[in-house]
N, C-alpha and C. Protein backbone atom coordinates (compact mmCIF):
# COMPACT_ATOMS: atom_id res chain seq x y z
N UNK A 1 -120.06 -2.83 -10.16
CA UNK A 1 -118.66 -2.43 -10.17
C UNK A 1 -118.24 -2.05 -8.76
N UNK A 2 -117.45 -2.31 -8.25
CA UNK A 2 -116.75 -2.47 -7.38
C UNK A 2 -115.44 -2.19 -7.21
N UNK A 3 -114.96 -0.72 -6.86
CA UNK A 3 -114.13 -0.11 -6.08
C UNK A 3 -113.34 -0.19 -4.93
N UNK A 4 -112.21 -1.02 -4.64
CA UNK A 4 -111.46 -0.83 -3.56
C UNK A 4 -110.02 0.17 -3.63
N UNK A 5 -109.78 0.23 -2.41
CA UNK A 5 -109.09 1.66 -2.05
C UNK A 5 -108.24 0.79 -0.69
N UNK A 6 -107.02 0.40 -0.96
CA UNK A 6 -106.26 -0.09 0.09
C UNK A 6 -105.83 1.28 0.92
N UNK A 7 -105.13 1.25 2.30
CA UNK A 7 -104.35 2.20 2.96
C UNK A 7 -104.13 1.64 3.99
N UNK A 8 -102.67 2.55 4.61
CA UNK A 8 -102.13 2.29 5.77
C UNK A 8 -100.85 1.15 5.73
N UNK A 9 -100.39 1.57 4.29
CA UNK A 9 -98.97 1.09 4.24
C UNK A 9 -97.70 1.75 4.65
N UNK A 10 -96.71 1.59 4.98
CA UNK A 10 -95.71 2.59 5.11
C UNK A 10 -94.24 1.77 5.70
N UNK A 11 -93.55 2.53 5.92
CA UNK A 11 -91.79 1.81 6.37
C UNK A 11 -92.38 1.65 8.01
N UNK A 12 -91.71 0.67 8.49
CA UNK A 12 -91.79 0.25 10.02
C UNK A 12 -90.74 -0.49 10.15
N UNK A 13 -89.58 -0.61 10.87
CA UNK A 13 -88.86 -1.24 11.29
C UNK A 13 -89.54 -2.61 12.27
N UNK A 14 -88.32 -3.96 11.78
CA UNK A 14 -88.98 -5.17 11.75
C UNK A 14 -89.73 -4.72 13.50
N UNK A 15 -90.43 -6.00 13.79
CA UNK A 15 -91.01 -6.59 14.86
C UNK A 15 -92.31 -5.44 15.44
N UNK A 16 -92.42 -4.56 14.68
CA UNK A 16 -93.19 -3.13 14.42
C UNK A 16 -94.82 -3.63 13.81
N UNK A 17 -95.66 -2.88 13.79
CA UNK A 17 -97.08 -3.37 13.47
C UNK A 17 -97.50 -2.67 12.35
N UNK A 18 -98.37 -2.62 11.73
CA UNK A 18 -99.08 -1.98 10.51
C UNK A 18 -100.51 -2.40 10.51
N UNK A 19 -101.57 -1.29 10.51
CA UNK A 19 -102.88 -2.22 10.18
C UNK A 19 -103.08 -1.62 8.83
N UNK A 20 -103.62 -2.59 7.64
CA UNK A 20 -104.19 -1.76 6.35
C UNK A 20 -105.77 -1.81 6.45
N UNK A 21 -105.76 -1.05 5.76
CA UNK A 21 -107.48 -1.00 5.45
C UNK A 21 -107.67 -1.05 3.76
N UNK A 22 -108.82 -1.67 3.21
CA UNK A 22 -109.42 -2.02 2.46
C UNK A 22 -110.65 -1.88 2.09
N UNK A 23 -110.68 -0.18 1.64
CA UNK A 23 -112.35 0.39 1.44
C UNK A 23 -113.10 0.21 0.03
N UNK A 24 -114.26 -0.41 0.28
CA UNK A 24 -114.89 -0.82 -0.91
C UNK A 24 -115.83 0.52 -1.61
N UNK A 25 -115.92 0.83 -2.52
CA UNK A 25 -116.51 1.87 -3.12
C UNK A 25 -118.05 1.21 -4.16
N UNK A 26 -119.26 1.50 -4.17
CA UNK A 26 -119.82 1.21 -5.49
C UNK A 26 -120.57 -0.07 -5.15
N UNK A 27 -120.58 -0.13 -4.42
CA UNK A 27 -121.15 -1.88 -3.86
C UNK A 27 -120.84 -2.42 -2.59
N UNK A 28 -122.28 -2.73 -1.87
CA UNK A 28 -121.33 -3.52 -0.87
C UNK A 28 -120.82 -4.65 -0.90
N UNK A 29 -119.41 -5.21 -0.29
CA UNK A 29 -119.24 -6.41 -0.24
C UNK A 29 -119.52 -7.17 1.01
N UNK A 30 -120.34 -7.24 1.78
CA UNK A 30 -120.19 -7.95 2.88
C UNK A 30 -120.66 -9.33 2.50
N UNK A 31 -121.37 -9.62 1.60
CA UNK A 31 -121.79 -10.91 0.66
C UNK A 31 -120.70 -12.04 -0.11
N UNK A 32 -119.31 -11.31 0.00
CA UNK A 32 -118.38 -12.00 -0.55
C UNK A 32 -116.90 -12.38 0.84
N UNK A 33 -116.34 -13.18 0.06
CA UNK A 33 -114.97 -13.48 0.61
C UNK A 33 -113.85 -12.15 0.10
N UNK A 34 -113.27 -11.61 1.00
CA UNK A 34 -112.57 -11.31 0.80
C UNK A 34 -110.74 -11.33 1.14
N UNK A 35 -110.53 -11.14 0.28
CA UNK A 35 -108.61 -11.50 0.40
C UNK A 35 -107.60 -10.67 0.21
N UNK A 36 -106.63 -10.98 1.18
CA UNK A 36 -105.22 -9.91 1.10
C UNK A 36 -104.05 -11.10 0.28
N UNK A 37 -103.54 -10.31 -0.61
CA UNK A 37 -102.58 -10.78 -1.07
C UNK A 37 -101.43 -9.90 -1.15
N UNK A 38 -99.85 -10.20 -1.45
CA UNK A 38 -99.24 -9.71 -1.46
C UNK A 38 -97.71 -9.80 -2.36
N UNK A 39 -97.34 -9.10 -3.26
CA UNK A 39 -96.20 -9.14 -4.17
C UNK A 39 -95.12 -8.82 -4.09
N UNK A 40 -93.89 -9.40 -4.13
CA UNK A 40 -92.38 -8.78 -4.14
C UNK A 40 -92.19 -8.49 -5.68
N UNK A 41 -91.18 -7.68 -6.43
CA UNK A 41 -91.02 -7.39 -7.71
C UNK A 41 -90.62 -8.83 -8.19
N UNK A 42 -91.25 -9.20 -9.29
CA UNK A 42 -90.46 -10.30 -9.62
C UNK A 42 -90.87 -11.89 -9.43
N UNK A 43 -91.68 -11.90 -8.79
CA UNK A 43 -92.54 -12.77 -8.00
C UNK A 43 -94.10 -12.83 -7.70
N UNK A 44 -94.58 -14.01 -7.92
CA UNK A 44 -96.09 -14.17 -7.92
C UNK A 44 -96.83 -13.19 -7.05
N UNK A 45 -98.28 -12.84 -7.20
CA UNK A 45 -98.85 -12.81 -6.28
C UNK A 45 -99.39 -13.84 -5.00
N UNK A 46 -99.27 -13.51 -3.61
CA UNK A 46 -99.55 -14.86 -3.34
C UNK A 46 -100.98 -14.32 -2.46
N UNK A 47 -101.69 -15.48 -2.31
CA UNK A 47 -102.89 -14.53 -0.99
C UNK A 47 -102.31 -15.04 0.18
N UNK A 48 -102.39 -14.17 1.38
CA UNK A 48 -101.78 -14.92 2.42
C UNK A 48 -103.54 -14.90 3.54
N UNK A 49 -104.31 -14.18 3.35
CA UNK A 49 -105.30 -14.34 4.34
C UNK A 49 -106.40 -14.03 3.49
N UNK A 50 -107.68 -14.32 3.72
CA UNK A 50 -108.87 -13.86 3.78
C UNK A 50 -109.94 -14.43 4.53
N UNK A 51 -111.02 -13.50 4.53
CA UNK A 51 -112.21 -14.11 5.10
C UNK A 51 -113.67 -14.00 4.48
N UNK A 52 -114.35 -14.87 5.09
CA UNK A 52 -115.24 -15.38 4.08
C UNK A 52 -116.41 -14.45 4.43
N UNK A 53 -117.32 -14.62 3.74
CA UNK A 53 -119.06 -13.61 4.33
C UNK A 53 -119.40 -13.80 5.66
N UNK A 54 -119.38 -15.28 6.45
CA UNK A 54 -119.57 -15.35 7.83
C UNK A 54 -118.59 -14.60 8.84
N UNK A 55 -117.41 -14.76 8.15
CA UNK A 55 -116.04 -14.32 8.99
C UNK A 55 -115.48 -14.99 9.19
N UNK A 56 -115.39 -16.53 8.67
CA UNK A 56 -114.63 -17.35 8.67
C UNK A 56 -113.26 -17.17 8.43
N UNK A 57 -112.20 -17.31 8.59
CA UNK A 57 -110.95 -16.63 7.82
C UNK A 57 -109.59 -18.07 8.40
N UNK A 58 -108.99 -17.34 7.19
CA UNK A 58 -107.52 -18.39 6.60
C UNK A 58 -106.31 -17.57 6.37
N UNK A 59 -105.31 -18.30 7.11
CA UNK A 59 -104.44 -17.86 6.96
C UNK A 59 -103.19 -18.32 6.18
N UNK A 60 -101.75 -18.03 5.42
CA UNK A 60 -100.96 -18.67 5.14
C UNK A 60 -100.00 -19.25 6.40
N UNK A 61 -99.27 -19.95 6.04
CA UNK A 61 -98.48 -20.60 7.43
C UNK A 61 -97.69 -19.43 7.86
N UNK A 62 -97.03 -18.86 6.67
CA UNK A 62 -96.01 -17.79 7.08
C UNK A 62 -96.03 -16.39 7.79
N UNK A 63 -97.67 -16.34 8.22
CA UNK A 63 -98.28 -15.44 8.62
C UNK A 63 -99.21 -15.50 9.86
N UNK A 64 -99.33 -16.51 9.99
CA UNK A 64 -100.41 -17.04 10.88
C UNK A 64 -99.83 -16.68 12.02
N UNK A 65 -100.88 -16.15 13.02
CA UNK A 65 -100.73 -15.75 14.92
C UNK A 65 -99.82 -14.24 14.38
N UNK A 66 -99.48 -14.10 13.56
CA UNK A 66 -98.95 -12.33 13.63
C UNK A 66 -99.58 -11.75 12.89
N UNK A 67 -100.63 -11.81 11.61
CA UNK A 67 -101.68 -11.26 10.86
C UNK A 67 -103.17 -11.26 11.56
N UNK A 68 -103.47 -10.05 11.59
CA UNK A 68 -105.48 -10.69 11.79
C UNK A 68 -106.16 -10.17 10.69
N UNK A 69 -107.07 -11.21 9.90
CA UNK A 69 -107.84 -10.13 9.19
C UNK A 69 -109.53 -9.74 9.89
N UNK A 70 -110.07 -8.57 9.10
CA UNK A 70 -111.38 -8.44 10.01
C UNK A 70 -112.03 -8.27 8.80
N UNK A 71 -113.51 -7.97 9.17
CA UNK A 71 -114.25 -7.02 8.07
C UNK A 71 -114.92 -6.24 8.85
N UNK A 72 -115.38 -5.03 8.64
CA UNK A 72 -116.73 -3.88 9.30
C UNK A 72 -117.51 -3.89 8.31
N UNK A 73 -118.89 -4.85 8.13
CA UNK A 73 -119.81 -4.70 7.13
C UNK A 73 -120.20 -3.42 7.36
N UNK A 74 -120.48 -2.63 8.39
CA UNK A 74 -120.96 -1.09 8.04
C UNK A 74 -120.30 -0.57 8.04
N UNK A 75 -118.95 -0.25 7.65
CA UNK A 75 -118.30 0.46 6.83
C UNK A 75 -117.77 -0.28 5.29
N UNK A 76 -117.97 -1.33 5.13
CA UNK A 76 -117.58 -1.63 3.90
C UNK A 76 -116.28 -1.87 3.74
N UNK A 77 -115.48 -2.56 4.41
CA UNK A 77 -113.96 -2.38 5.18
C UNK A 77 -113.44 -3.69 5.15
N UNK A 78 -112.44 -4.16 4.96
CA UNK A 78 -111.48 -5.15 5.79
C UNK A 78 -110.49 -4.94 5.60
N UNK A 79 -109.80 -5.13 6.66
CA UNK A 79 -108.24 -5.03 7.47
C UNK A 79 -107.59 -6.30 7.53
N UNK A 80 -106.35 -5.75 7.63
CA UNK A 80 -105.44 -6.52 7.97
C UNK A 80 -104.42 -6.23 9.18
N UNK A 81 -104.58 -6.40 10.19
CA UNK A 81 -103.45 -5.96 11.02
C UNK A 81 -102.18 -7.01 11.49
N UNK A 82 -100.96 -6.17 11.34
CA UNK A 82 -99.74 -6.86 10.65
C UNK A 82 -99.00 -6.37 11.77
N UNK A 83 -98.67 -7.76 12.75
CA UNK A 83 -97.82 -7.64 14.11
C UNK A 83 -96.39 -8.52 13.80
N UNK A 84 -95.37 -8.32 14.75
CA UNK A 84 -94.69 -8.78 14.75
C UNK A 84 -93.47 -8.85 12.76
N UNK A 85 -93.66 -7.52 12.72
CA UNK A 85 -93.37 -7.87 11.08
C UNK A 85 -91.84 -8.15 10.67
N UNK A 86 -91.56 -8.64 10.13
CA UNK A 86 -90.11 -9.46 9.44
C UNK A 86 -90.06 -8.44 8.27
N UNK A 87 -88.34 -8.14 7.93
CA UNK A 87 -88.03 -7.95 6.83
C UNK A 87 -89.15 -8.58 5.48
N UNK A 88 -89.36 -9.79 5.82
CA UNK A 88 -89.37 -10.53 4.11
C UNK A 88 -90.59 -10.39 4.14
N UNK A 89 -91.34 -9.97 5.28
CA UNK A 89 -93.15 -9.00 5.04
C UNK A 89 -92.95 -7.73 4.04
N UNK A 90 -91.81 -7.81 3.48
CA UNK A 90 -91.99 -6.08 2.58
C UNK A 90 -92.37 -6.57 1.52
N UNK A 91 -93.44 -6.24 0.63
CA UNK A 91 -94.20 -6.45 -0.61
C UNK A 91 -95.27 -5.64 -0.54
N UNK A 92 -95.71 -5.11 -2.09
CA UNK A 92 -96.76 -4.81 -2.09
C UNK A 92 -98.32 -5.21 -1.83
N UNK A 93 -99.28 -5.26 -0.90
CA UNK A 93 -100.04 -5.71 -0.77
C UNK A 93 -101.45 -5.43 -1.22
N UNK A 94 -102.30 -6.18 -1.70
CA UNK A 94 -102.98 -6.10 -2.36
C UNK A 94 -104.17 -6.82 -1.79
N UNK A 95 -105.91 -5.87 -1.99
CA UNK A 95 -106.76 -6.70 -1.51
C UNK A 95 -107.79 -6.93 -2.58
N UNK A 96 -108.28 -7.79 -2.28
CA UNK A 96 -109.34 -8.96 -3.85
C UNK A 96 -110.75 -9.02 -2.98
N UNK A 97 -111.92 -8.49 -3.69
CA UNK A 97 -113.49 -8.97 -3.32
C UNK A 97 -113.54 -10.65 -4.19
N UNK A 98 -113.36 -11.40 -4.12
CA UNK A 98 -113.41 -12.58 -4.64
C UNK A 98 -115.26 -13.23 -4.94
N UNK A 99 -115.47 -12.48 -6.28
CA UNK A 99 -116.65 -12.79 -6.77
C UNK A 99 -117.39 -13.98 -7.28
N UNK A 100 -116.34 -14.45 -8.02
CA UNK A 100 -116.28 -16.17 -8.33
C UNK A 100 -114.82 -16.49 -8.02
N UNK A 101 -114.48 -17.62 -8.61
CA UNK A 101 -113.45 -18.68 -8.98
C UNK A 101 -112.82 -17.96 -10.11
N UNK A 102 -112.97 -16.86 -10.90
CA UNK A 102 -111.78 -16.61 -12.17
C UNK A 102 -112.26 -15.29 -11.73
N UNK A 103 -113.04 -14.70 -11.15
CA UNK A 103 -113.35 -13.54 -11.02
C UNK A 103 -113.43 -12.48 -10.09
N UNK A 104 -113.17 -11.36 -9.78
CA UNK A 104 -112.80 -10.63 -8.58
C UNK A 104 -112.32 -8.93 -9.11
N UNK A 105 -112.41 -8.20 -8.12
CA UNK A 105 -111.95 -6.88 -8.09
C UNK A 105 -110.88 -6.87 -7.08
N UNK A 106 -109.81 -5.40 -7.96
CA UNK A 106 -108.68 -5.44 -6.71
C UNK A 106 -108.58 -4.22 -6.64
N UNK A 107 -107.52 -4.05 -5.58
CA UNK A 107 -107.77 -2.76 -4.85
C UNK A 107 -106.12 -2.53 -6.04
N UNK A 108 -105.30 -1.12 -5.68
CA UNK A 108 -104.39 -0.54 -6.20
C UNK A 108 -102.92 -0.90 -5.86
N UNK A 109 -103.26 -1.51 -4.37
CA UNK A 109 -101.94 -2.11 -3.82
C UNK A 109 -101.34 -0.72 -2.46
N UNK A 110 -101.17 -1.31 -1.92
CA UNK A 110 -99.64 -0.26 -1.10
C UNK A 110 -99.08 -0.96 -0.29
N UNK A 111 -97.93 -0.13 -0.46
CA UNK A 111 -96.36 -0.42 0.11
C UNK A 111 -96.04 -0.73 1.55
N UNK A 112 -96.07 -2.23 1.78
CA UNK A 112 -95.34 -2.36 2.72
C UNK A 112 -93.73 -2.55 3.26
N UNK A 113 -93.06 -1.76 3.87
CA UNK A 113 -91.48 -2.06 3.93
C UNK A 113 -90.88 -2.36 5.43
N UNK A 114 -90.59 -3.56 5.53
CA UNK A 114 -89.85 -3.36 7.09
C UNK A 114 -88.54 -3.53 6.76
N UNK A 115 -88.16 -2.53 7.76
CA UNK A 115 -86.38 -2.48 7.46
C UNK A 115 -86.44 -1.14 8.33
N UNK A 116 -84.52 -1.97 9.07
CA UNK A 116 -83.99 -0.88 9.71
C UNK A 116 -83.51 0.33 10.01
């Protein structure tokens, strides 16, 4: 079982930065892919980044060169740091240990908002 614990959401006015963090509890994950996804009310979840056990990592188009993701296998960690942010970056974001193909743990979500 496997515990994540997102943080480091909050209001930032656009073109402003945010890094989240993504602490795993109960297990390590440095053995898996992990992924940030993110929700507006009303609307899918979508993933926009993750990275894989080597550190391989992917991005969505709409994000790419202003997102980085990382991991700290000794802390049990991955981030997301969120540059250059746009209004339509406000959604809740959400991070996934991606265990299989139908299967995974998620973190609780927090609030990202850019606006003036």
């Amino acid at each position: 079982q496997v515990r994540l614990v997102e943080s480091g959401g909050g209001l930032v006015q656009p073109g402003g930065s945010l890094s989240l963090s993504c602490a795993a509890y109960g297990s390590t994950i440095s053995s898996y892919t992990v992924a940030w996804y993110r929700q507006v009310p009303g609307q899918q979840r979508d993933v926009i980044a993750y990275i894989s056990k080597d550190g391989t990592t992917t991005y969505k188009d709409s994000v790419k060169g202003r997102f980085t993701i990382s991991r700290d296998n000794a802390k049990n960690t991955v981030y997301l740091q969120m540059n250059s942010l746009k209004p339509e970056d406000t959604a809740v974001y959400y991070c996934r240990v991606v265990v299989s193909s139908n299967f995974g743990y998620w973190g609780q979500g927090t609030q990202v908002t850019v606006s003036s």
